[in-house]
PDB file of N, CA and C in Angstrom:
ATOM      1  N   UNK A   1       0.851  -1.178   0.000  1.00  0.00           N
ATOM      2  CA  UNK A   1       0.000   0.000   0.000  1.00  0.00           C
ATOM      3  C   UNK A   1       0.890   1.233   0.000  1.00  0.00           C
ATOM      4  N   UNK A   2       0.570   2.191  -0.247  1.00  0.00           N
ATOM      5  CA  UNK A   2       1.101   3.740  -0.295  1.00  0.00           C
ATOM      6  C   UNK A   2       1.505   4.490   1.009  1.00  0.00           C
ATOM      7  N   UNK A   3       0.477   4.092   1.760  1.00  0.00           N
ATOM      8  CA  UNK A   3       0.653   4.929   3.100  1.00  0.00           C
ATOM      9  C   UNK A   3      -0.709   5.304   3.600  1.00  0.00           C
ATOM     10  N   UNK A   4      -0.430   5.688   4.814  1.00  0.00           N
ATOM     11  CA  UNK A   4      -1.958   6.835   5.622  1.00  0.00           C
ATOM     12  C   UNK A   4      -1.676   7.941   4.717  1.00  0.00           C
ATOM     13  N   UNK A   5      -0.401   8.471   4.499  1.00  0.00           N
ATOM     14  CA  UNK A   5      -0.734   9.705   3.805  1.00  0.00           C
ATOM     15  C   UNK A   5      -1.211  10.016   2.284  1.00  0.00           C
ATOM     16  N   UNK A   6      -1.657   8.543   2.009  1.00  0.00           N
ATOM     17  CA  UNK A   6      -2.570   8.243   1.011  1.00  0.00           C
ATOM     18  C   UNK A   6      -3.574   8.882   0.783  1.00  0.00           C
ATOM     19  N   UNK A   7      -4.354   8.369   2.025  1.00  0.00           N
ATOM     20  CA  UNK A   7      -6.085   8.350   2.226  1.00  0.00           C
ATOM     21  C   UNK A   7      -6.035  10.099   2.626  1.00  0.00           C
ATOM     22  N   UNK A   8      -4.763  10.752   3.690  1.00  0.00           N
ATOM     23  CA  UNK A   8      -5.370  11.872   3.912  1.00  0.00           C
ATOM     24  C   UNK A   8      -5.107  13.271   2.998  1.00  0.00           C
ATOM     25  N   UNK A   9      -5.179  12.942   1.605  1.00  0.00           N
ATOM     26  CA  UNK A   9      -4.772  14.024   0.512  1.00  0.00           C
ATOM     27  C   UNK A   9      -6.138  14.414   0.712  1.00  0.00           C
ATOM     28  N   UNK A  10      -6.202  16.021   0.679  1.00  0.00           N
ATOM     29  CA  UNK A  10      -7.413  17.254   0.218  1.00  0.00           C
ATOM     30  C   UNK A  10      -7.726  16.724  -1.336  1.00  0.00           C
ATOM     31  N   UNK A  11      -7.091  16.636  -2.097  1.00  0.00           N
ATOM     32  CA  UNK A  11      -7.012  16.975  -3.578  1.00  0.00           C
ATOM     33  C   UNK A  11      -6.531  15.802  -4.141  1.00  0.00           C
ATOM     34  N   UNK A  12      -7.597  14.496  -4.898  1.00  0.00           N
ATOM     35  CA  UNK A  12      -6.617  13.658  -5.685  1.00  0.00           C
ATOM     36  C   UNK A  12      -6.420  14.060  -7.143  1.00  0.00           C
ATOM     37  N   UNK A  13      -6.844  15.065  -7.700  1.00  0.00           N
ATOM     38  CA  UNK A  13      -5.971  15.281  -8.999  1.00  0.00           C
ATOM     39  C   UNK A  13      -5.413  16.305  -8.809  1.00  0.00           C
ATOM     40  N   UNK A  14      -4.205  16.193  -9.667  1.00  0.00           N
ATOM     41  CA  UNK A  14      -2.642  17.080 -10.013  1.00  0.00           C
ATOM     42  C   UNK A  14      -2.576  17.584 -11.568  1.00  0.00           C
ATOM     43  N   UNK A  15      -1.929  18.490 -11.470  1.00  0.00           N
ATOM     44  CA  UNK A  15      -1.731  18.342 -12.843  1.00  0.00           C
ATOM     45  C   UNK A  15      -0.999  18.084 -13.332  1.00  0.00           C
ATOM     46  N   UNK A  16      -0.581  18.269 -14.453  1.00  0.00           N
ATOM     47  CA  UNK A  16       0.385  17.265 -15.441  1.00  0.00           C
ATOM     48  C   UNK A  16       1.846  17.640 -14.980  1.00  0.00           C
ATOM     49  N   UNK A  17       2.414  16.009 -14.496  1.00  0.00           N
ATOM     50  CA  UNK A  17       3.755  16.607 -14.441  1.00  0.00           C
ATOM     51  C   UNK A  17       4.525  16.580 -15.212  1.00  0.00           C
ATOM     52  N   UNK A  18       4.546  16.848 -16.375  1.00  0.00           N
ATOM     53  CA  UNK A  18       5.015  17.084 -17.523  1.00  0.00           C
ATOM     54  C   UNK A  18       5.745  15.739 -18.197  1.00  0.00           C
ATOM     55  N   UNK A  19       5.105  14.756 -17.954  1.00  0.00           N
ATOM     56  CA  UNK A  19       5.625  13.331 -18.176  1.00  0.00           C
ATOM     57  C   UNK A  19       4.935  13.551 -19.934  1.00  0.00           C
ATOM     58  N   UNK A  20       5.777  13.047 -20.320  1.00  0.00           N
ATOM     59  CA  UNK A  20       4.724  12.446 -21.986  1.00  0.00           C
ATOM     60  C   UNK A  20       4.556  11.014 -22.082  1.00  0.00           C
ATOM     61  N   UNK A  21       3.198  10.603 -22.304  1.00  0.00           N
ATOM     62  CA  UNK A  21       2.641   9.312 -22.539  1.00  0.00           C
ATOM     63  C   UNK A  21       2.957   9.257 -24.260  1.00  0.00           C
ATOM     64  N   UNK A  22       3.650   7.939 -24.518  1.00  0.00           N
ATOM     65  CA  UNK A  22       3.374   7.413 -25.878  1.00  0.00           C
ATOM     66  C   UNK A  22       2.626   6.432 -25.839  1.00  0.00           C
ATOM     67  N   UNK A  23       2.536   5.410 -27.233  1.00  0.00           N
ATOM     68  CA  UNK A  23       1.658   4.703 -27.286  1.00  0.00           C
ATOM     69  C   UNK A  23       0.816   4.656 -25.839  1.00  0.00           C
ATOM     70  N   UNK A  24      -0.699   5.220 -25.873  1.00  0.00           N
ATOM     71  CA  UNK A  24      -1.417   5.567 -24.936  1.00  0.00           C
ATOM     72  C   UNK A  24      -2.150   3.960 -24.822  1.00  0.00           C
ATOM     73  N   UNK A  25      -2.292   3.551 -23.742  1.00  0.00           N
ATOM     74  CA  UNK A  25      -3.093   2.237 -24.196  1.00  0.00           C
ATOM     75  C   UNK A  25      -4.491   1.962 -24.543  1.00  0.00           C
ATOM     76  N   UNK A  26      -5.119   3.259 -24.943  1.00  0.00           N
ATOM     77  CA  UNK A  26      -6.263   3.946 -25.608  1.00  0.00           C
ATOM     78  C   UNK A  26      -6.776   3.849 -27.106  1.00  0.00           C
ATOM     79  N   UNK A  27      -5.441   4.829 -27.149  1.00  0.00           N
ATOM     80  CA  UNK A  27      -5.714   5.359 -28.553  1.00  0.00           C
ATOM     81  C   UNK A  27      -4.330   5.159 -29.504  1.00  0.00           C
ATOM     82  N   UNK A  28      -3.033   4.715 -28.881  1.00  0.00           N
ATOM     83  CA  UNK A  28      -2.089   4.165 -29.226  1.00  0.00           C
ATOM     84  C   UNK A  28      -1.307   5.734 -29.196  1.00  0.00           C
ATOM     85  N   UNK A  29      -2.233   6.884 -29.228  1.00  0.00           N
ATOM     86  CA  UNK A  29      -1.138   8.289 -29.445  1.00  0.00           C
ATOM     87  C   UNK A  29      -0.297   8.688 -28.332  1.00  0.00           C
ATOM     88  N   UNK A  30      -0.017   9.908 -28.316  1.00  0.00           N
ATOM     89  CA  UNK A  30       1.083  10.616 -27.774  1.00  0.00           C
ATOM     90  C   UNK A  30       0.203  11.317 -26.820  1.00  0.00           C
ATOM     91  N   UNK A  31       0.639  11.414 -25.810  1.00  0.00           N
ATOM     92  CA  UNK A  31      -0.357  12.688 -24.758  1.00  0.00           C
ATOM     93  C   UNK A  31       0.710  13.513 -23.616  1.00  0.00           C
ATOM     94  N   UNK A  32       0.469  14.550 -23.692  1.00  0.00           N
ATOM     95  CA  UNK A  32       0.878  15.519 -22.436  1.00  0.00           C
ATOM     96  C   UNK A  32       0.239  16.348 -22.098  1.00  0.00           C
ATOM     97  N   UNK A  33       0.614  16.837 -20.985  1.00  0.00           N
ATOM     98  CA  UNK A  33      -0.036  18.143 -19.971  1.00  0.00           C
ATOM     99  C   UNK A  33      -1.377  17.541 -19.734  1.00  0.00           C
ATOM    100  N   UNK A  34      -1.824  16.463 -19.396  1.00  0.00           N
ATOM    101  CA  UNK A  34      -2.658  16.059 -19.150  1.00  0.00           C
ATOM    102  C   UNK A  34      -3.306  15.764 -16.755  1.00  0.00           C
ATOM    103  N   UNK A  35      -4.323  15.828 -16.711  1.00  0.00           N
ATOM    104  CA  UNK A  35      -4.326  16.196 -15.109  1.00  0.00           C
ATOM    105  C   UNK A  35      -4.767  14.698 -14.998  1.00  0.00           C
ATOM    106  N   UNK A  36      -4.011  14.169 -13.925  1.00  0.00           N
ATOM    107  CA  UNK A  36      -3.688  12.676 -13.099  1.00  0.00           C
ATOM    108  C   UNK A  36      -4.431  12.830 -11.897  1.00  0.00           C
ATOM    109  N   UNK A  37      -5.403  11.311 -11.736  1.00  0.00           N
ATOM    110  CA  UNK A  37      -5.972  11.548 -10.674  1.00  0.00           C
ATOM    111  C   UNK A  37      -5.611  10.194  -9.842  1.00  0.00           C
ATOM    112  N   UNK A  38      -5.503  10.568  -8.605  1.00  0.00           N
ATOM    113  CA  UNK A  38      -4.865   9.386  -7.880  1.00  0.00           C
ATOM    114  C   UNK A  38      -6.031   8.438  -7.591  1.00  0.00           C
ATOM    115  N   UNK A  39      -5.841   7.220  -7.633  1.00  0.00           N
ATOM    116  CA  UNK A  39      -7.259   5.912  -7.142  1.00  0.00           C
ATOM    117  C   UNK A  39      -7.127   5.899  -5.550  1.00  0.00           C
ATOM    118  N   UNK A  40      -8.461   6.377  -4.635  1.00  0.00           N
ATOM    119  CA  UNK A  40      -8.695   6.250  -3.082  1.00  0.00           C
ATOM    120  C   UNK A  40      -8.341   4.542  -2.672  1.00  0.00           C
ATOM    121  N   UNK A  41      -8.216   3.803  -4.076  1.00  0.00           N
ATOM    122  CA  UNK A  41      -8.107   2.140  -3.205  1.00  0.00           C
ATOM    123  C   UNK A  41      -7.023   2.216  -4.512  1.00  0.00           C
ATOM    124  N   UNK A  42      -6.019   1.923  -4.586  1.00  0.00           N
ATOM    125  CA  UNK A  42      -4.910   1.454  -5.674  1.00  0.00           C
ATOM    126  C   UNK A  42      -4.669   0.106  -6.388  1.00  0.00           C
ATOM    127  N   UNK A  43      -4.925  -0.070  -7.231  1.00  0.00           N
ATOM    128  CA  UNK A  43      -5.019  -1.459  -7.909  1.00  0.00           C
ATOM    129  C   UNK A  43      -3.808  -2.227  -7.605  1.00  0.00           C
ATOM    130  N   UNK A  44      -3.533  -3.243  -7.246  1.00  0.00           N
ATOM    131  CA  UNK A  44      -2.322  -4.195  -6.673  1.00  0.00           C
ATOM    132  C   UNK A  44      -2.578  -5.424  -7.390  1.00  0.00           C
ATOM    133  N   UNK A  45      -1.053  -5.744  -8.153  1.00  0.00           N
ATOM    134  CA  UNK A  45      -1.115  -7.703  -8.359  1.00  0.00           C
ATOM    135  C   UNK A  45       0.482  -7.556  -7.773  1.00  0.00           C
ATOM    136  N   UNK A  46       0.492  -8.538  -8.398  1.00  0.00           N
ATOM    137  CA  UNK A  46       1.844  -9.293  -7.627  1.00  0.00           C
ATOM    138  C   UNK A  46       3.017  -8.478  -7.473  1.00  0.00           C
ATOM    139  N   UNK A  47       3.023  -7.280  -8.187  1.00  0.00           N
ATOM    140  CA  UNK A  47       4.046  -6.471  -9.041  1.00  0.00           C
ATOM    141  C   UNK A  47       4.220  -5.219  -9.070  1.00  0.00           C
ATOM    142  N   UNK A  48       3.022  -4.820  -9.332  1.00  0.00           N
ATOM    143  CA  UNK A  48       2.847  -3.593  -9.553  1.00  0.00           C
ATOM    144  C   UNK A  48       1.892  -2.742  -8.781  1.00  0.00           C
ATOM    145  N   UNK A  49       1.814  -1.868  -8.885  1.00  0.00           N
ATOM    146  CA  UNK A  49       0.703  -0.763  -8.180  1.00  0.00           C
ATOM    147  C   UNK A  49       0.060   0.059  -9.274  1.00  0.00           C
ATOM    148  N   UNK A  50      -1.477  -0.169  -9.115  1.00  0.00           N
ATOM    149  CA  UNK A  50      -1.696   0.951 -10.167  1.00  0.00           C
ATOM    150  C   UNK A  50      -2.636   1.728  -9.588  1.00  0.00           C
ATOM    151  N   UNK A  51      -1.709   3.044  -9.116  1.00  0.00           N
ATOM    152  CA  UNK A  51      -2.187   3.962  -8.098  1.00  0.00           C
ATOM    153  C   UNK A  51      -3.156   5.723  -8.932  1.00  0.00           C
ATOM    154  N   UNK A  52      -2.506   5.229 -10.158  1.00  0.00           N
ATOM    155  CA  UNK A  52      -2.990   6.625 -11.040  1.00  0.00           C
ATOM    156  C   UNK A  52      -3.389   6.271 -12.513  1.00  0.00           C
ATOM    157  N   UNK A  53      -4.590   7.773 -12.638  1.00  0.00           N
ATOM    158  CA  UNK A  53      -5.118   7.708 -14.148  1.00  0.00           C
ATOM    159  C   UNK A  53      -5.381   8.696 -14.647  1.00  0.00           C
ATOM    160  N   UNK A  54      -5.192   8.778 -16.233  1.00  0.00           N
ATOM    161  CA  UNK A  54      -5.691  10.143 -16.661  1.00  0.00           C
ATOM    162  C   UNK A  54      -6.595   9.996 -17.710  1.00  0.00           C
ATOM    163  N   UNK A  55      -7.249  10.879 -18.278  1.00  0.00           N
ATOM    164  CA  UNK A  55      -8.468  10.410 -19.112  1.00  0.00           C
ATOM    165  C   UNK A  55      -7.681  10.435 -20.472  1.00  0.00           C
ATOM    166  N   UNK A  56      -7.669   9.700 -21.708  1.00  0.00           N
ATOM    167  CA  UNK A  56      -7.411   9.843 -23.027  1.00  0.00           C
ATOM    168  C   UNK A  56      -8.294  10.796 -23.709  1.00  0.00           C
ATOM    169  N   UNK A  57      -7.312  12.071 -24.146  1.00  0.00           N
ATOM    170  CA  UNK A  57      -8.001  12.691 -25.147  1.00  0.00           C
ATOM    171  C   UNK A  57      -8.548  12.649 -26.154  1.00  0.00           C
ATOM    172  N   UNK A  58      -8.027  11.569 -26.695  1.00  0.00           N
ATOM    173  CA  UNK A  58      -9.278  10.847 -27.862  1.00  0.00           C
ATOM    174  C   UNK A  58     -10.242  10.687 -28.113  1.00  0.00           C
ATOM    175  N   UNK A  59     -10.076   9.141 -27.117  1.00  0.00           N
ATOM    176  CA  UNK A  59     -11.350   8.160 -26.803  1.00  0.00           C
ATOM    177  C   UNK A  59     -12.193   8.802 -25.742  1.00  0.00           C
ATOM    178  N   UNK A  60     -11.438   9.283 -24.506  1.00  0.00           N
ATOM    179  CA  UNK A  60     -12.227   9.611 -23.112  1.00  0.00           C
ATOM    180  C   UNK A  60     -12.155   8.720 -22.224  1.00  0.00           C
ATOM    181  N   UNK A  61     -11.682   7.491 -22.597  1.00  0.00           N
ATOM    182  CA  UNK A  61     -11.744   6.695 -21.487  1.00  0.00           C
ATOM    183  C   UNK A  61     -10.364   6.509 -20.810  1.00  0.00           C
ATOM    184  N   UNK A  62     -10.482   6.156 -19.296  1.00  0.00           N
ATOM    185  CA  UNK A  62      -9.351   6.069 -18.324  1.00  0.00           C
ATOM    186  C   UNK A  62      -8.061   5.077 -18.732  1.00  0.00           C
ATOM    187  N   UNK A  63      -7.052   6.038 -18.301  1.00  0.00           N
ATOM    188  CA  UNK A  63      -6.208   5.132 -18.748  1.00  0.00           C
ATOM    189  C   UNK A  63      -4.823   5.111 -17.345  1.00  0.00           C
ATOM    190  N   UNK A  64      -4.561   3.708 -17.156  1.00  0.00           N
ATOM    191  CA  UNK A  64      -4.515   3.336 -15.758  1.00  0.00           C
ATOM    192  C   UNK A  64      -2.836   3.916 -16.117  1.00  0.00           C
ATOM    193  N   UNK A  65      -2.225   4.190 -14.733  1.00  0.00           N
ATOM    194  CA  UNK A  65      -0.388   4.336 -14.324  1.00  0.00           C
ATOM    195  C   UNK A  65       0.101   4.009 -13.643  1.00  0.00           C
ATOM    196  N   UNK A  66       0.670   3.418 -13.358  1.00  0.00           N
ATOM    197  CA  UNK A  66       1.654   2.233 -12.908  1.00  0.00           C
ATOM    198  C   UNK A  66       2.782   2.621 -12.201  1.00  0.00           C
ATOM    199  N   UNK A  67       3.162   2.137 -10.806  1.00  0.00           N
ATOM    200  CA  UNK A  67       4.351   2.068 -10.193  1.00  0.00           C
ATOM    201  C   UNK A  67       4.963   1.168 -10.645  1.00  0.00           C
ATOM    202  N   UNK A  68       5.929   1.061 -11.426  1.00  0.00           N
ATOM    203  CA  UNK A  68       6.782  -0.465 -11.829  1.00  0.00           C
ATOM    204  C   UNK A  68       8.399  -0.381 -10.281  1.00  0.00           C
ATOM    205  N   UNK A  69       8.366  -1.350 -10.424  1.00  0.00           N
ATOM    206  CA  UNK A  69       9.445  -1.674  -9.518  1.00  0.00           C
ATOM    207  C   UNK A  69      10.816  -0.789 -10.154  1.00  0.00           C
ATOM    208  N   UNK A  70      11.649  -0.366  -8.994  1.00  0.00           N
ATOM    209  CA  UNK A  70      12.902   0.014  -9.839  1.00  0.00           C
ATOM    210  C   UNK A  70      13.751  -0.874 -10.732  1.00  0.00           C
ATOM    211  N   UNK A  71      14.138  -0.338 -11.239  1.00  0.00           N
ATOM    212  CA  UNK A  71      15.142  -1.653 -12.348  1.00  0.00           C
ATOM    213  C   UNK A  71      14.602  -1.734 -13.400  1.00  0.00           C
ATOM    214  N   UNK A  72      13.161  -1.211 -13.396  1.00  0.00           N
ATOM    215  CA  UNK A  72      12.334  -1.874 -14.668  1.00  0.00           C
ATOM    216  C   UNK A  72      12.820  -1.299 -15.764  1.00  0.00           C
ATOM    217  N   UNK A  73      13.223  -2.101 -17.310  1.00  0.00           N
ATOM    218  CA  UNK A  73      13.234  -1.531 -17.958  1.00  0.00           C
ATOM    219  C   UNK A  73      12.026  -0.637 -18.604  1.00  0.00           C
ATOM    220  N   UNK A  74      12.575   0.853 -19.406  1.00  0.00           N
ATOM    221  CA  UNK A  74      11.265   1.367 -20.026  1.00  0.00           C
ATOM    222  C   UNK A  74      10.651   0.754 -20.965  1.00  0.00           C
ATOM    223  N   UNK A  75       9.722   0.983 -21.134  1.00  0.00           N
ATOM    224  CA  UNK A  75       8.716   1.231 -22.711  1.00  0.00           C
ATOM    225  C   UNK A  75       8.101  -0.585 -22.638  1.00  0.00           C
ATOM    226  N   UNK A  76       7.795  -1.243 -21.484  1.00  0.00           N
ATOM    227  CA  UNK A  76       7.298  -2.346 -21.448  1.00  0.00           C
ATOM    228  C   UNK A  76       6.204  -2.039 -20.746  1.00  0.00           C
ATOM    229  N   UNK A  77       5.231  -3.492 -21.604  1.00  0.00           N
ATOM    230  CA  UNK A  77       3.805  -3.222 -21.035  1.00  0.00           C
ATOM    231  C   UNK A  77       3.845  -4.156 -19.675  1.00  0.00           C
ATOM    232  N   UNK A  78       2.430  -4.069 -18.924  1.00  0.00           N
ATOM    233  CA  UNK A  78       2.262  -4.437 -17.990  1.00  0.00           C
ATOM    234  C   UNK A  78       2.474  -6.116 -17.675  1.00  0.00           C
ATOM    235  N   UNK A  79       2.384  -6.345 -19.149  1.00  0.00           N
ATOM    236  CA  UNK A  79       2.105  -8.181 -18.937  1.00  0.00           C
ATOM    237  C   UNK A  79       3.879  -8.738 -19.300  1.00  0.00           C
ATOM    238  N   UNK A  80       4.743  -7.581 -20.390  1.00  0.00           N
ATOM    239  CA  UNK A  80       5.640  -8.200 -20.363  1.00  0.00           C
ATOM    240  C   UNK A  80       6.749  -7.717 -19.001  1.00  0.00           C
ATOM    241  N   UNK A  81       6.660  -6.573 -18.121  1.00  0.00           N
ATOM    242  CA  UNK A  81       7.432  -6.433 -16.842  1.00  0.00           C
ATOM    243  C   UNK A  81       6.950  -7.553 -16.143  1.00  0.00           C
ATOM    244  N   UNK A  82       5.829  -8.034 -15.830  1.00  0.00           N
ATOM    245  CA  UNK A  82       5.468  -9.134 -15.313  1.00  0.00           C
ATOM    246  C   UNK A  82       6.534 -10.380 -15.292  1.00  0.00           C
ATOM    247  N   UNK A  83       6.632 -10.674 -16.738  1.00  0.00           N
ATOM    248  CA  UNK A  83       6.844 -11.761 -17.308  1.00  0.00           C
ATOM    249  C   UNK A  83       8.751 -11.931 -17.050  1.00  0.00           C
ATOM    250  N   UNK A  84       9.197 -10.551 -17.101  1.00  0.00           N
ATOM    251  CA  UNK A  84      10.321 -10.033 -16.521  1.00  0.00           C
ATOM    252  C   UNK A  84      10.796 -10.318 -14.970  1.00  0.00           C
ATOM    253  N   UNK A  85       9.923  -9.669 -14.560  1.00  0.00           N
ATOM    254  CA  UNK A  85      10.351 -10.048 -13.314  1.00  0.00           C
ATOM    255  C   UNK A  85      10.464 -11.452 -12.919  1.00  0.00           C
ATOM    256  N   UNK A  86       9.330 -12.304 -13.217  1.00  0.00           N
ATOM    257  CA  UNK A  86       9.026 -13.788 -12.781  1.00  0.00           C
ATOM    258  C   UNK A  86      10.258 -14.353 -13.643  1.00  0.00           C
ATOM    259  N   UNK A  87      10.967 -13.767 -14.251  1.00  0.00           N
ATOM    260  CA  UNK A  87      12.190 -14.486 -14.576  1.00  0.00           C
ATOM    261  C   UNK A  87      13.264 -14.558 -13.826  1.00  0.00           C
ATOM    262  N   UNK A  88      13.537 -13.566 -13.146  1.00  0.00           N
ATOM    263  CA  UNK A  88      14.594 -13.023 -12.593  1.00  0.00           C
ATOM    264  C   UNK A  88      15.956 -12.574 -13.117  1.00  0.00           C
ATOM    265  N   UNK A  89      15.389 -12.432 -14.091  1.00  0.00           N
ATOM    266  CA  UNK A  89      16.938 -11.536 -14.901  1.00  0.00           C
ATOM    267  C   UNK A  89      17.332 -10.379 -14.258  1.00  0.00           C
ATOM    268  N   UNK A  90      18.400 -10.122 -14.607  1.00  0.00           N
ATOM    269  CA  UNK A  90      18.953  -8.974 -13.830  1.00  0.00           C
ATOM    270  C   UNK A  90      18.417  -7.680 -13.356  1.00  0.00           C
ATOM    271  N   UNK A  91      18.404  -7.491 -12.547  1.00  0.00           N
ATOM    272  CA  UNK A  91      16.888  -5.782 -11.874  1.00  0.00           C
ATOM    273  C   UNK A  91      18.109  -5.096 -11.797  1.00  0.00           C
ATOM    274  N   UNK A  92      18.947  -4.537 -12.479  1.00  0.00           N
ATOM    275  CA  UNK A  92      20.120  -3.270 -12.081  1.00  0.00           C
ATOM    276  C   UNK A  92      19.020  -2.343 -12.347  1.00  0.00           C
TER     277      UNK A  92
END
C-alpha cells in the first residue's frame, strides 16, 4: 500500500507533471499536460501498483499508471514487466 498519507490528501488530482505518454493504451497516441488523478483504493497484483489515471483525449476513457518496480526496464507493457520479473533476470 502507499501509506496513511494516502487516504489523507485534500485533492486527488494534479496536474500534469510534464511526463509524456506514448503509445497511450487507448488510442495508441502521444499525450501531455494532461491532469492525473490518484485511485482512493490502488489497484495491486503481484508487481505492480496501479495507483494513477488520466483520461485519453481521444477516446475519453481512463487510462490506468503504474508504479513499476525500480530496475524496470522502459517502454514495457504491464504483462511483459510481469513476465520479466518472474524471470529473474537482472533488476540493475
Amino acid at each position: 500500500m502507499l501509506g496513511e498519507e494516502w487516504i489523507t490528501l485534500e485533492s486527488r488530482t494534479f496536474p500534469s507533471a510534464g511526463e509524456r505518454i506514448s503509445g497511450c493504451a487507448r488510442c495508441g497516441g502521444e499525450h501531455s499536460d494532461y491532469p492525473t488523478h490518484a485511485f482512493f483504493r490502488p489497484v495491486e497484483d503481484e508487481f505492480i501498483t496501479w495507483g494513477w489515471w488520466f483520461t485519453c483525449p481521444t477516446t475519453g476513457d481512463p487510462v490506468l499508471i503504474a508504479k513499476f518496480p525500480p530496475g524496470t526496464p522502459r517502454g514495457m507493457t504491464h504483462l511483459e514487466v510481469v513476465d520479466w520479473l518472474r524471470s529473474g533476470e537482472d533488476r540493475r
